[in-house]
N, C-alpha and C. Protein backbone atom coordinates (compact mmCIF):
# COMPACT_ATOMS: atom_id res chain seq x y z
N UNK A 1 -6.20 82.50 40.96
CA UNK A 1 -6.80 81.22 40.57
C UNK A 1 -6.64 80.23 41.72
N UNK A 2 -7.57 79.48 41.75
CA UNK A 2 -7.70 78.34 43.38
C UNK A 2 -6.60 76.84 42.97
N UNK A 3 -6.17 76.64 43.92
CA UNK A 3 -6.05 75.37 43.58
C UNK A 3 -6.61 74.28 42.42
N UNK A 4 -7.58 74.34 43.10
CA UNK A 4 -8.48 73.28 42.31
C UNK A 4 -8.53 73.37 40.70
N UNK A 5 -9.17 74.39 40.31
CA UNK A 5 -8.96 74.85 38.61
C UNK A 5 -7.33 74.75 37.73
N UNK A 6 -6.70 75.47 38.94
CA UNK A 6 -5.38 75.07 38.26
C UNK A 6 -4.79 73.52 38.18
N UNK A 7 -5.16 72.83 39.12
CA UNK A 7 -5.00 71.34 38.85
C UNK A 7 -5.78 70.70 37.64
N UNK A 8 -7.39 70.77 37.94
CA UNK A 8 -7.93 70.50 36.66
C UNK A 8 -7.33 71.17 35.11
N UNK A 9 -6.92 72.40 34.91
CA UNK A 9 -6.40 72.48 33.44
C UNK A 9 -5.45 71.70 33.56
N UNK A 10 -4.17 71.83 33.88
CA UNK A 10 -2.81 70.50 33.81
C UNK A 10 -3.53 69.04 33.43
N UNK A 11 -4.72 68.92 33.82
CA UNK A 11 -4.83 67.03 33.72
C UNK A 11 -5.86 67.51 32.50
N UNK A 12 -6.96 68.48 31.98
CA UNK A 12 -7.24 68.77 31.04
C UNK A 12 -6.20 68.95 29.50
N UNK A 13 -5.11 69.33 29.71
CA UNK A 13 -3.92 69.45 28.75
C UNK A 13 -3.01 68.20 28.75
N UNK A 14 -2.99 67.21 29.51
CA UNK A 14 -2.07 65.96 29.27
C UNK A 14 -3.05 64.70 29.37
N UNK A 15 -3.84 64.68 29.38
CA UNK A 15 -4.93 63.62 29.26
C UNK A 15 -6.33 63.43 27.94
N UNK A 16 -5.78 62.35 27.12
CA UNK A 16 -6.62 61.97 26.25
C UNK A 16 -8.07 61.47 26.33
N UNK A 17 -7.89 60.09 26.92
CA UNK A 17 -9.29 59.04 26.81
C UNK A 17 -9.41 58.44 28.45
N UNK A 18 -8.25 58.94 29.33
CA UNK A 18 -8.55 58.42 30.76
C UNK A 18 -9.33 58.95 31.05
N UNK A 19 -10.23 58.17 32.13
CA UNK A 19 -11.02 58.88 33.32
C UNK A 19 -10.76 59.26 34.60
N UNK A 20 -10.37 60.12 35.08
CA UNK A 20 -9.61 60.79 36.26
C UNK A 20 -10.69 60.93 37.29
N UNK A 21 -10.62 60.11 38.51
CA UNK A 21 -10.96 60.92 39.68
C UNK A 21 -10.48 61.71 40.86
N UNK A 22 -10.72 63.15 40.74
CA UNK A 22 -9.85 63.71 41.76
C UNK A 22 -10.51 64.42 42.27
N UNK A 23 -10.00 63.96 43.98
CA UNK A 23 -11.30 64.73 44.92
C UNK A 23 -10.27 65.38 45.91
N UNK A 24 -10.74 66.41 46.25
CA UNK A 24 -9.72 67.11 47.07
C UNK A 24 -10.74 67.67 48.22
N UNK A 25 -9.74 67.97 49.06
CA UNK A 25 -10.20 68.09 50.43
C UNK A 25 -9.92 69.66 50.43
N UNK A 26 -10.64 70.19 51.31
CA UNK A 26 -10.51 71.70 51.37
C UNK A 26 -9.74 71.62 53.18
N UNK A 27 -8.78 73.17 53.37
CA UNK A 27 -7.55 72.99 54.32
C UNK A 27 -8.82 73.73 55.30
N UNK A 28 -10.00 73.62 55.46
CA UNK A 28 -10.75 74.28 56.89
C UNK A 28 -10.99 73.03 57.57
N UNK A 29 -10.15 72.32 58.23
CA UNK A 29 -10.89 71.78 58.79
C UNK A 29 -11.17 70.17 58.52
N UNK A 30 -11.18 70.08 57.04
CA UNK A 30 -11.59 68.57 56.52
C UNK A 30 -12.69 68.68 56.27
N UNK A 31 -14.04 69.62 56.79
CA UNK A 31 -14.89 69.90 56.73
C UNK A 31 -15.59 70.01 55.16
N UNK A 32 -15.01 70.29 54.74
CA UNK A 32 -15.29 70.68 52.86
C UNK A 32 -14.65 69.78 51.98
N UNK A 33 -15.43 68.91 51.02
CA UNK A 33 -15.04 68.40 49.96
C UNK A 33 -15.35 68.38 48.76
N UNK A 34 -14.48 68.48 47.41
CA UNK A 34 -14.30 68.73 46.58
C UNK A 34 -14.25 67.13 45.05
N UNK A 35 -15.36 67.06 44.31
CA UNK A 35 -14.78 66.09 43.34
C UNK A 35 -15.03 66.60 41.87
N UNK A 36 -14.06 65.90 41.14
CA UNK A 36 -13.96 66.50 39.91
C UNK A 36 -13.84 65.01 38.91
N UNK A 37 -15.15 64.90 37.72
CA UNK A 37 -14.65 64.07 36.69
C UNK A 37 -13.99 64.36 35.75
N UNK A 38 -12.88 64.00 35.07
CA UNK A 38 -12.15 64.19 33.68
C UNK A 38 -12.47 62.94 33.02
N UNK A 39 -13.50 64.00 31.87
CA UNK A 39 -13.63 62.80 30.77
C UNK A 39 -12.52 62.96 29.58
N UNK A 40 -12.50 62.52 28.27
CA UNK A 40 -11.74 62.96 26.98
C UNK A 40 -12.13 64.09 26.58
N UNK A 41 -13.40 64.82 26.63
CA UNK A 41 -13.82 65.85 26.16
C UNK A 41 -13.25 67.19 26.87
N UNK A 42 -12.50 66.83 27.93
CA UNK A 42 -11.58 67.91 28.73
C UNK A 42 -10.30 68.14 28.60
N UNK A 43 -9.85 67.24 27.52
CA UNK A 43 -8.77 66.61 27.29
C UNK A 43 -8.36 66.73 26.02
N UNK A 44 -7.25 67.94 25.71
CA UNK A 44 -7.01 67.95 24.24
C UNK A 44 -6.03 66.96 23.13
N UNK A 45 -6.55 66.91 22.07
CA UNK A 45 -5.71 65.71 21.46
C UNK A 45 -4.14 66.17 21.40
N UNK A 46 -3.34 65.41 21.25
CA UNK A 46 -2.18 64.83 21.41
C UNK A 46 -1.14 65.84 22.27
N UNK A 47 -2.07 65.74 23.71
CA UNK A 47 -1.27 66.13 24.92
C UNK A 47 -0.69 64.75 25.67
N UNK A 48 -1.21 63.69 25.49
CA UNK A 48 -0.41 62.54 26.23
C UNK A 48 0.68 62.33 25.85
N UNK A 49 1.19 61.87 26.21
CA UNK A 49 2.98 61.35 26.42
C UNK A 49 3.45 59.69 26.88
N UNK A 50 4.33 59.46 26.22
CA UNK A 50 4.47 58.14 26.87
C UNK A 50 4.69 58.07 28.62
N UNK A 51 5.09 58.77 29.10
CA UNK A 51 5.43 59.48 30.63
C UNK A 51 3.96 59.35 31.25
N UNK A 52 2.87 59.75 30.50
CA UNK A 52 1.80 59.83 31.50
C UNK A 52 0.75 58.53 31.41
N UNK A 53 1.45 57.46 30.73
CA UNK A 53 0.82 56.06 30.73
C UNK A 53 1.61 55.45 31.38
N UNK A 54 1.14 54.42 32.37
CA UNK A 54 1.50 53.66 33.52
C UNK A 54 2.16 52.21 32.28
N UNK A 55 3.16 52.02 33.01
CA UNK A 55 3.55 50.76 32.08
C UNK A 55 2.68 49.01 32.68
N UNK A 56 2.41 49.08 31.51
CA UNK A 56 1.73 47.41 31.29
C UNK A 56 0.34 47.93 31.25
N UNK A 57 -0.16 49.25 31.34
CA UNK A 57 -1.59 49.29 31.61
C UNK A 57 -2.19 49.19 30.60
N UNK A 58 -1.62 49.11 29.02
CA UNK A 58 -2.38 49.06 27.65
C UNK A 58 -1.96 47.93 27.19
N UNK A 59 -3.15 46.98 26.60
CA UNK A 59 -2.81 45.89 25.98
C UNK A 59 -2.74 45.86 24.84
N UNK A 60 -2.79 45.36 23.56
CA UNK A 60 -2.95 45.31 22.12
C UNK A 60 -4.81 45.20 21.71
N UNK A 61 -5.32 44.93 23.04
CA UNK A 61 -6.80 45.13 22.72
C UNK A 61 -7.15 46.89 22.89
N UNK A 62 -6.29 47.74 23.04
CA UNK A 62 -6.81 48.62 23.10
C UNK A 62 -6.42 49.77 22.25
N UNK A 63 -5.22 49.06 21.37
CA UNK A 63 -4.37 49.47 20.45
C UNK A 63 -5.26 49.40 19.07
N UNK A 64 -4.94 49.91 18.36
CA UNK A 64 -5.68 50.00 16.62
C UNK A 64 -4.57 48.90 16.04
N UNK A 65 -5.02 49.06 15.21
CA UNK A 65 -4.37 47.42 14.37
C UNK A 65 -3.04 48.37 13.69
N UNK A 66 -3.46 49.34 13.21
CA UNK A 66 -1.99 50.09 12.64
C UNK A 66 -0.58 50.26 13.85
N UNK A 67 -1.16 50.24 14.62
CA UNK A 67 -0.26 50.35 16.05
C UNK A 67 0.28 49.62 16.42
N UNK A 68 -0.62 48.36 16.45
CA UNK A 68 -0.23 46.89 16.96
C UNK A 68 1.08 46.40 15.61
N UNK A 69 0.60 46.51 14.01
CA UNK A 69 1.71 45.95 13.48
C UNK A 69 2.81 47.19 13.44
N UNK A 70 2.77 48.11 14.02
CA UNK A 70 3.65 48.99 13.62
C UNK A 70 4.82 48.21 15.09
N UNK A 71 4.49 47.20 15.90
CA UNK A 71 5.28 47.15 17.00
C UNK A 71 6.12 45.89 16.18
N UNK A 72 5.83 45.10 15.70
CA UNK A 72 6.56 43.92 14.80
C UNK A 72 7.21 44.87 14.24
N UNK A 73 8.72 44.00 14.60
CA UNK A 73 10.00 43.98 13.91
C UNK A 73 9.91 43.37 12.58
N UNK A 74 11.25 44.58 11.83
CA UNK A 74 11.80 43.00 10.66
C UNK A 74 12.47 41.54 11.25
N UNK A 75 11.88 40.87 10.07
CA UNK A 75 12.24 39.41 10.50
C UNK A 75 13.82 39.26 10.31
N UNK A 76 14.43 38.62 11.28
CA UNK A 76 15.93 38.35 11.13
C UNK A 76 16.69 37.50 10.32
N UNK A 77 17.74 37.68 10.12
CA UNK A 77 18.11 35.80 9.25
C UNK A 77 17.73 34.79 9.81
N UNK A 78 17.77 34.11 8.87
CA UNK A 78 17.51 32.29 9.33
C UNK A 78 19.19 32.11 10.03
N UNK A 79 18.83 31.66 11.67
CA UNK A 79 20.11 31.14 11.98
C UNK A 79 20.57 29.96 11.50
N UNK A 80 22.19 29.53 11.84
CA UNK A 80 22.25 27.84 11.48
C UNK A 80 21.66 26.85 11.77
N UNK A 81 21.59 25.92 10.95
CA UNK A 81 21.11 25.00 10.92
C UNK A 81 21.40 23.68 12.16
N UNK A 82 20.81 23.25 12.98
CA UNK A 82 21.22 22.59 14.05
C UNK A 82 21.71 21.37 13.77
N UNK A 83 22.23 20.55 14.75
CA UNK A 83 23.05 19.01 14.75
C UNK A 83 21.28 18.38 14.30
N UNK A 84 21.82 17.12 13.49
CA UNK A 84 20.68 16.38 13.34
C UNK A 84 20.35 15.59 14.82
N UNK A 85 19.40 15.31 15.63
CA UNK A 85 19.21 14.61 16.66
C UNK A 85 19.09 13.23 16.50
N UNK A 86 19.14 12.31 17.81
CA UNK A 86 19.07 11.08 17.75
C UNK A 86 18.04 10.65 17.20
N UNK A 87 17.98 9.55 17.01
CA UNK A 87 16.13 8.64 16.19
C UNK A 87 15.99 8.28 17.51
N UNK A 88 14.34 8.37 17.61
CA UNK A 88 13.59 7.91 18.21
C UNK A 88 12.93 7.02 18.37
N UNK A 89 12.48 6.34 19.11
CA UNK A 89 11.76 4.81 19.08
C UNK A 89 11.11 4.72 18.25
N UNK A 90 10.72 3.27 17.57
CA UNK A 90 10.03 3.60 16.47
C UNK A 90 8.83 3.17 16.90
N UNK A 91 7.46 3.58 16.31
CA UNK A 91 6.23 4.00 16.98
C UNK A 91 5.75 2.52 16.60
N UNK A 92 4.42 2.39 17.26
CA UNK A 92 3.44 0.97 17.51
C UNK A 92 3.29 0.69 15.66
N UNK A 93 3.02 -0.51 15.75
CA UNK A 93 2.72 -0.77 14.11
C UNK A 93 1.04 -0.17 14.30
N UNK A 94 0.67 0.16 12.87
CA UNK A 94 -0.81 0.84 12.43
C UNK A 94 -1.84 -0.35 12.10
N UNK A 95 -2.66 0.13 12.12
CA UNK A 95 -3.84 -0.32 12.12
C UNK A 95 -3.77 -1.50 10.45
N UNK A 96 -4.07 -2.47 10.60
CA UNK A 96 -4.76 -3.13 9.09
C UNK A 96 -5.47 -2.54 7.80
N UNK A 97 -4.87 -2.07 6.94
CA UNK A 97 -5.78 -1.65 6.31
C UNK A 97 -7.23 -2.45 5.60
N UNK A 98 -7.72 -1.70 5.14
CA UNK A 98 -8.95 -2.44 3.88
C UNK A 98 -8.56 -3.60 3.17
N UNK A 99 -9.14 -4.47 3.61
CA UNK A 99 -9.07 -5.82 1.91
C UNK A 99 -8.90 -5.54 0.61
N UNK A 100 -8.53 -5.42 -0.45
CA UNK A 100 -8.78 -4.54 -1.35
C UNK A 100 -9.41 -5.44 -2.51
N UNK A 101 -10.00 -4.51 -3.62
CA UNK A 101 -10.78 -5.61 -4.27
C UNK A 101 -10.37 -6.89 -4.99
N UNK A 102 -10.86 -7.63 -5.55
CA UNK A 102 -10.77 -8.84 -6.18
C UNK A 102 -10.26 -8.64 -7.75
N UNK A 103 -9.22 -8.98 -8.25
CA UNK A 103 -8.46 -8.40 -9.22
C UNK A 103 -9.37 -9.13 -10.28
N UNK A 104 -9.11 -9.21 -11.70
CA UNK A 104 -10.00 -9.93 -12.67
C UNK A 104 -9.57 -10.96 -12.94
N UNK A 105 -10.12 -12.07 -13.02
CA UNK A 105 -9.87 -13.92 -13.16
C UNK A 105 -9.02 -13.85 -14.48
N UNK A 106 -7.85 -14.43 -14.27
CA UNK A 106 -6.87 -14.70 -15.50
C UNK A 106 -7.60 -15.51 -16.11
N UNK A 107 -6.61 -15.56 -17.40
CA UNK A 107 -7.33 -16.68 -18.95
C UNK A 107 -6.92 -18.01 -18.48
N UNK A 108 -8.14 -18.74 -18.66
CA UNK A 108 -7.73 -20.43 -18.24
C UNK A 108 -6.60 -20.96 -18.94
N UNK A 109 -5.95 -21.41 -18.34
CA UNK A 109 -4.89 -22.80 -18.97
C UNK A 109 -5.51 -23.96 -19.38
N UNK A 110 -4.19 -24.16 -19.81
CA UNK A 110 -4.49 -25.68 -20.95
C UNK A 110 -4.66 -26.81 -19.98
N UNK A 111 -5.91 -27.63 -20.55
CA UNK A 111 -6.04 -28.40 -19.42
C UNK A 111 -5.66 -29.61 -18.83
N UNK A 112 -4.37 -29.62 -19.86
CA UNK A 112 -3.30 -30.93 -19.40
C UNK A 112 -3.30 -32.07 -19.58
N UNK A 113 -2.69 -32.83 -19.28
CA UNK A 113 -3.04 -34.51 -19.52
C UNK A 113 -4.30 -35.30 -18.78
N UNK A 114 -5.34 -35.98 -19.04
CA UNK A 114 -6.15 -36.50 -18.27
C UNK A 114 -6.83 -37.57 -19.17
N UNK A 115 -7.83 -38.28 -18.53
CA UNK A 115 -7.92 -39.63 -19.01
C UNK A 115 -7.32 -40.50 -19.38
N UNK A 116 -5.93 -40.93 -18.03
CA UNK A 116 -5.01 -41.70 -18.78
C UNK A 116 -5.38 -43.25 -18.88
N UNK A 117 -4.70 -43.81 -19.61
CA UNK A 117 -5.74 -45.32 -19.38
C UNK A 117 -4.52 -46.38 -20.40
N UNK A 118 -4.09 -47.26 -20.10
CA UNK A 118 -3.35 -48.29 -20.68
C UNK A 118 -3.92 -49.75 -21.60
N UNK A 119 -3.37 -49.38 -22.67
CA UNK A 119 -4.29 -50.07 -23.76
C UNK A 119 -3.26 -51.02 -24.16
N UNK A 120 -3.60 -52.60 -24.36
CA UNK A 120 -3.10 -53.65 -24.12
C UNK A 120 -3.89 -54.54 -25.45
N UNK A 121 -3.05 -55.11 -26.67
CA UNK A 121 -3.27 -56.61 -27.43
C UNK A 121 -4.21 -56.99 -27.01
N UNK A 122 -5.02 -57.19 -27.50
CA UNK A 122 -5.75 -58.13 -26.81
C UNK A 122 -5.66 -59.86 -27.31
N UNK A 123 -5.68 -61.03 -26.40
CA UNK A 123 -4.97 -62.31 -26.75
C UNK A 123 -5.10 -62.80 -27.85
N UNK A 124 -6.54 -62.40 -28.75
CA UNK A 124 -7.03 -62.92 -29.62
C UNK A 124 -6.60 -62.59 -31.21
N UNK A 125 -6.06 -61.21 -30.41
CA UNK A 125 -5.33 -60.25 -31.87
C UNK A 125 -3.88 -60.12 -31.66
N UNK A 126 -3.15 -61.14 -31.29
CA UNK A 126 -1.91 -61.03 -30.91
C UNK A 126 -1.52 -61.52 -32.42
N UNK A 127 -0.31 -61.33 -32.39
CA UNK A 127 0.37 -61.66 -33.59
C UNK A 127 1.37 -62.43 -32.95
N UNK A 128 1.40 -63.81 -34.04
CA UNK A 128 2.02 -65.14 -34.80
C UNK A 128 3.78 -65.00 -35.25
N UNK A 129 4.75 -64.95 -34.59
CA UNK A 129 5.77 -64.90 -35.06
C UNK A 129 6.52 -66.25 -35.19
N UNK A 130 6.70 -66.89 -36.27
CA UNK A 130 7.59 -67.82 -36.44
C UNK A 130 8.66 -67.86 -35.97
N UNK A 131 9.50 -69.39 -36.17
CA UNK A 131 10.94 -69.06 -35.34
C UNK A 131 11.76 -68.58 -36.72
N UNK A 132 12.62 -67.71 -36.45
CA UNK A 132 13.44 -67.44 -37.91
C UNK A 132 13.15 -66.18 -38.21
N UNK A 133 11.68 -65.92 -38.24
CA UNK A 133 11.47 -64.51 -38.38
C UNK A 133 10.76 -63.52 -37.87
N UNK A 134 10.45 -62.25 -38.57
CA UNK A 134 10.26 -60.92 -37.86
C UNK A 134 8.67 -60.92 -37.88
N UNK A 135 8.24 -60.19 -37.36
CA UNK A 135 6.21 -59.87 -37.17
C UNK A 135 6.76 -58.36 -36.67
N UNK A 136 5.24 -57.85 -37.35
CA UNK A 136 4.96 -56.41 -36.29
C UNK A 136 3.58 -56.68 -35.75
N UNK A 137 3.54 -55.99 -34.81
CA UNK A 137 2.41 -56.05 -33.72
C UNK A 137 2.50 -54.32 -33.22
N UNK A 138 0.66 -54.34 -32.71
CA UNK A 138 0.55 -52.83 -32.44
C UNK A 138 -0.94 -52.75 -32.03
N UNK A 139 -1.04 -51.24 -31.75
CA UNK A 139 -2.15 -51.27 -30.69
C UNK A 139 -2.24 -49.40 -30.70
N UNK A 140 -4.05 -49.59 -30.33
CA UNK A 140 -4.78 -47.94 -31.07
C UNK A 140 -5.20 -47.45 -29.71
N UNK A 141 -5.17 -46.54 -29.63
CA UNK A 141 -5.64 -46.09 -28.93
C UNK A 141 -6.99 -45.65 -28.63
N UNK A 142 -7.75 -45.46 -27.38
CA UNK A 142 -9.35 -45.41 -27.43
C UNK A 142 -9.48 -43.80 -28.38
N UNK A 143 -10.36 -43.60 -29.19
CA UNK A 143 -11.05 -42.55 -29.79
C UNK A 143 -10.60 -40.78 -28.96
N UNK A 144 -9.68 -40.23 -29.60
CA UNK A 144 -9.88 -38.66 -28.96
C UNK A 144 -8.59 -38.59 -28.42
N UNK A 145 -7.69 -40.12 -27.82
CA UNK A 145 -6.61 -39.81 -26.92
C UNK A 145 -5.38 -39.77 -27.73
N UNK A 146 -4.29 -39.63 -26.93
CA UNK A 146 -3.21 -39.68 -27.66
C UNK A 146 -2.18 -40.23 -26.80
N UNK A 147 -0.94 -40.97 -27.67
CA UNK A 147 -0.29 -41.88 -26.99
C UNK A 147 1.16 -41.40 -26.66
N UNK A 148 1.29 -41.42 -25.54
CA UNK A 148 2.27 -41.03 -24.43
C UNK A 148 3.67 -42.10 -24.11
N UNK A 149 3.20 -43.36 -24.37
CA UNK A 149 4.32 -44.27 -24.63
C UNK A 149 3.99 -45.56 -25.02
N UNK A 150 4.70 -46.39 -24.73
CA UNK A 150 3.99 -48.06 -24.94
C UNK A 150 5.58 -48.53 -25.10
N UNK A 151 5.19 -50.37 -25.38
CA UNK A 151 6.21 -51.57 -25.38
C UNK A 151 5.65 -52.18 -26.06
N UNK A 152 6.53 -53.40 -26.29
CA UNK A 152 6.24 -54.93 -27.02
C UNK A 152 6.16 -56.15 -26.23
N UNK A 153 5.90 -56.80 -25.57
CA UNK A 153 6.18 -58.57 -25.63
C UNK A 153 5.77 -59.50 -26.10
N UNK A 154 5.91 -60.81 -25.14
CA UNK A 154 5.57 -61.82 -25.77
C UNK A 154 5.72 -63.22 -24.88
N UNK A 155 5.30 -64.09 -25.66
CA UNK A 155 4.53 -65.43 -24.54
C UNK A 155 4.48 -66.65 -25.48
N UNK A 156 4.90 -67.62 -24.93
CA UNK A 156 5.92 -68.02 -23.67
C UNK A 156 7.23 -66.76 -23.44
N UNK A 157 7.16 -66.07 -22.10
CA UNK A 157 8.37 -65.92 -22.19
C UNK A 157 9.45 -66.09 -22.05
N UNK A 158 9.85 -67.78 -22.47
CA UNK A 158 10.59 -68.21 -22.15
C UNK A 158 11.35 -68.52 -23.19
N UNK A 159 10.86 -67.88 -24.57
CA UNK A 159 11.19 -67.71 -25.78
C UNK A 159 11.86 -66.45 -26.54
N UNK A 160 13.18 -67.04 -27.19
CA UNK A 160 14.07 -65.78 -27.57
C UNK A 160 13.61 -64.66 -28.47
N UNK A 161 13.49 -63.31 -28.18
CA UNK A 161 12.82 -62.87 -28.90
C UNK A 161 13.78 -61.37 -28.95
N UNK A 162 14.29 -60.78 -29.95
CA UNK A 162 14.49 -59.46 -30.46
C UNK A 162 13.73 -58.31 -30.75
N UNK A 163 13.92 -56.97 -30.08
CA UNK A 163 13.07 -55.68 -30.45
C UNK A 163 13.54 -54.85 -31.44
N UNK A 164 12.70 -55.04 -32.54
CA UNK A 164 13.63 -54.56 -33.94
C UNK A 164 13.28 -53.18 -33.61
N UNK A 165 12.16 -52.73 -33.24
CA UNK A 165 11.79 -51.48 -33.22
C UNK A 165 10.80 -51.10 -32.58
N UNK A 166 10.49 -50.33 -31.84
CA UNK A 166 9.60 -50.08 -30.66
C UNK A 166 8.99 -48.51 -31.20
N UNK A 167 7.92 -48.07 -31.38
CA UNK A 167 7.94 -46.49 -31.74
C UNK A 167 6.22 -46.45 -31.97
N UNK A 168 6.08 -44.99 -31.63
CA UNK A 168 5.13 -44.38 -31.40
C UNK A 168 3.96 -44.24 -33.54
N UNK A 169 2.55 -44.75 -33.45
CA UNK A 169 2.47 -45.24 -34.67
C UNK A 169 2.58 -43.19 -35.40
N UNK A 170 2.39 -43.40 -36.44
CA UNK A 170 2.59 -42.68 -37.07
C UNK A 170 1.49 -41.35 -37.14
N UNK A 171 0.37 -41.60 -36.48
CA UNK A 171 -0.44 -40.73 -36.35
C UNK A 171 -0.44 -39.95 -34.84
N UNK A 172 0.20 -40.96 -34.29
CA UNK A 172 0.63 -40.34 -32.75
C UNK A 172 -0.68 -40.99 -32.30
N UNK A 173 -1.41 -42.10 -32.46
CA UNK A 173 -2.56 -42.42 -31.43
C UNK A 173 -2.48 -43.67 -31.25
N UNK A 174 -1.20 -44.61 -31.11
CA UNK A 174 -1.05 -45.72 -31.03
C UNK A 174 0.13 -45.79 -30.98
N UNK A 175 1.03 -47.51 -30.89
CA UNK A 175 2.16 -47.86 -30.68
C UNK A 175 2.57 -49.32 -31.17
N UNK A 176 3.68 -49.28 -32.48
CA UNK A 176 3.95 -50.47 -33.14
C UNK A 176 4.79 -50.70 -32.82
N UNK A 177 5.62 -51.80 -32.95
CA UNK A 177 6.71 -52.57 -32.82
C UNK A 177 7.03 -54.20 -33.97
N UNK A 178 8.52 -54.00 -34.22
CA UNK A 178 9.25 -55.32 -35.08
C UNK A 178 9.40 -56.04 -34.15
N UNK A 179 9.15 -57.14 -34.24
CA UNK A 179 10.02 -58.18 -33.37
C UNK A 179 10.37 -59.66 -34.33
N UNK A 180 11.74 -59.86 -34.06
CA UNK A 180 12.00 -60.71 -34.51
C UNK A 180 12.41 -62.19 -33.54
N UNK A 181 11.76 -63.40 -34.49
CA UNK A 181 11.78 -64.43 -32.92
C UNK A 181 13.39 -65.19 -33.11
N UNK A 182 14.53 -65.60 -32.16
CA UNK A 182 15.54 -65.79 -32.23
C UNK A 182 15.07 -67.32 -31.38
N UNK A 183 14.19 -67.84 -31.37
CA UNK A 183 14.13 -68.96 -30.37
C UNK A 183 14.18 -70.14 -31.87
N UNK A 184 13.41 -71.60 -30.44
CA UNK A 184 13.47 -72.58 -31.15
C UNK A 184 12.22 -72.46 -32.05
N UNK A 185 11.17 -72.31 -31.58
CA UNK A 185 9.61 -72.38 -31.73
C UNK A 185 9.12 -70.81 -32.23
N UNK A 186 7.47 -71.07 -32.62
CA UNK A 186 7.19 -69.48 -32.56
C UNK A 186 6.84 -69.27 -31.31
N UNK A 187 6.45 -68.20 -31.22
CA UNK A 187 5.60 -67.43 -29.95
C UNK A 187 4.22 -66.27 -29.87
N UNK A 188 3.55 -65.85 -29.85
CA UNK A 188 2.65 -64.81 -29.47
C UNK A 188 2.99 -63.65 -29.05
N UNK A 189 3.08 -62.28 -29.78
CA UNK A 189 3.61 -60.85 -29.26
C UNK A 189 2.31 -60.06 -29.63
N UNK A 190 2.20 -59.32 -28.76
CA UNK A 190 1.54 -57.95 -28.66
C UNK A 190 2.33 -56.83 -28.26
N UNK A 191 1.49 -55.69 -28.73
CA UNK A 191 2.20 -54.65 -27.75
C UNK A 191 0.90 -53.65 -26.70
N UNK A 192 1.37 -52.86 -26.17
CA UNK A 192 0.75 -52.34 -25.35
C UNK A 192 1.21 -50.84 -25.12
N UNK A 193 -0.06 -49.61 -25.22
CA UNK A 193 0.20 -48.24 -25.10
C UNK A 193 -0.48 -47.64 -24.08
N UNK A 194 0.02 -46.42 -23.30
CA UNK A 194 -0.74 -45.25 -22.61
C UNK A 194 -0.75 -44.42 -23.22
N UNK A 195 -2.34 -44.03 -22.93
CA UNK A 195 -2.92 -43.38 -23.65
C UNK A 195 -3.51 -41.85 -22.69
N UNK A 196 -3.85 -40.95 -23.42
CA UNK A 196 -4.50 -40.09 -22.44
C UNK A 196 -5.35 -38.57 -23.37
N UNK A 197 -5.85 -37.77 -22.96
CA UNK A 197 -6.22 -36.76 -23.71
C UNK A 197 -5.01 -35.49 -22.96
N UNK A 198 -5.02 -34.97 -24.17
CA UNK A 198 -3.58 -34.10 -24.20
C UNK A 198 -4.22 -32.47 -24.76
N UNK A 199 -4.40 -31.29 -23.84
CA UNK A 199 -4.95 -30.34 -23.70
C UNK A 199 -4.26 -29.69 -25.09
């Protein structure tokens, strides 16, 4: 058997899916040359060896997927748990958010004291107190309002005069008063109220 044939079976018996080129020179000379392709079809199945693959020359693209996970390990324990690290700066403030909508208008309130206005005797309806004794005098308020306070006097005031009683009238929309005169003479008393509308 020649050289040549006996080389080709050996790479026919340990070679799968490579493509082999081997060209040989014949010993007359240099004169004579020799080439030979090895495809897979020269090549019987499971004559390769890990020995006759060059290391790094196969990637996982050339591997079958059963192959590729058959190279993953089991997963190991979870090691310990590390030191907590320092804090870090704390980052830029964010953006503004959205306006958000307009909530629903509460129930109106009460609408309080208003139209206040001070209501005063008038000279003509003043009341007559003798010297010696007592008069009441008093005063209404305009239509709707209600009375918030008031007083009594009186004229000359240069005349002795006592406040038997000062008080809000009885309906709450006006303001009466006793007065009794302690002078020489009589005198002229009215009284006088504020008034207002009360929610």
């Amino acid at each position: 058997m020649t050289p040549i044939r006996s080389t080709l079976k050996r790479l026919a018996r340990r070679h799968t899916t490579a493509v082999a080129y081997l060209a040989l020179f014949a010993a007359l000379g240099g004169s004579a040359y020799a080439a030979v392709t090895v495809t897979g079809k020269n090549i019987k199945n499971g004559t390769i060896t890990g020995k006759d693959v060059k290391n790094r020359s196969l990637g996982t693209s050339k591997l079958t997927p059963t192959a590729v996970s058959s190279l993953i390990g089991e997963r190991g324990p979870t090691g310990p748990r590390g030191e907590r690290g320092a804090r870090g700066p704390a980052g830029p403030t964010g953006q503004t958010g959205p306006k958000g909508d307009t909530g629903p208008a509460g129930q109106q309130g009460s609408t309080g004291v208003s139209g206040y206005v001070v209501v005063v005797t008038p000279v003509s309806a003043a009341t007559t107190i003798p010297k010696g004794q007592a008069g009441r005098v008093g005063v209404v308020c305009p239509q709707g309002k209600s009375v918030l306070g008031g007083g009594v006097a009186h004229y000359p005031e240069n005349q002795s005069a006592r406040v038997v009683e000062s008080t809000p009238a009885d309906t709450g929309t006006g303001w009466t008063a006793l007065v009794y005169n302690d002078g020489d003479s009589s005198f002229e008393s009215y009284a006088w109220a504020t008034c207002a509308n009360v929610g």
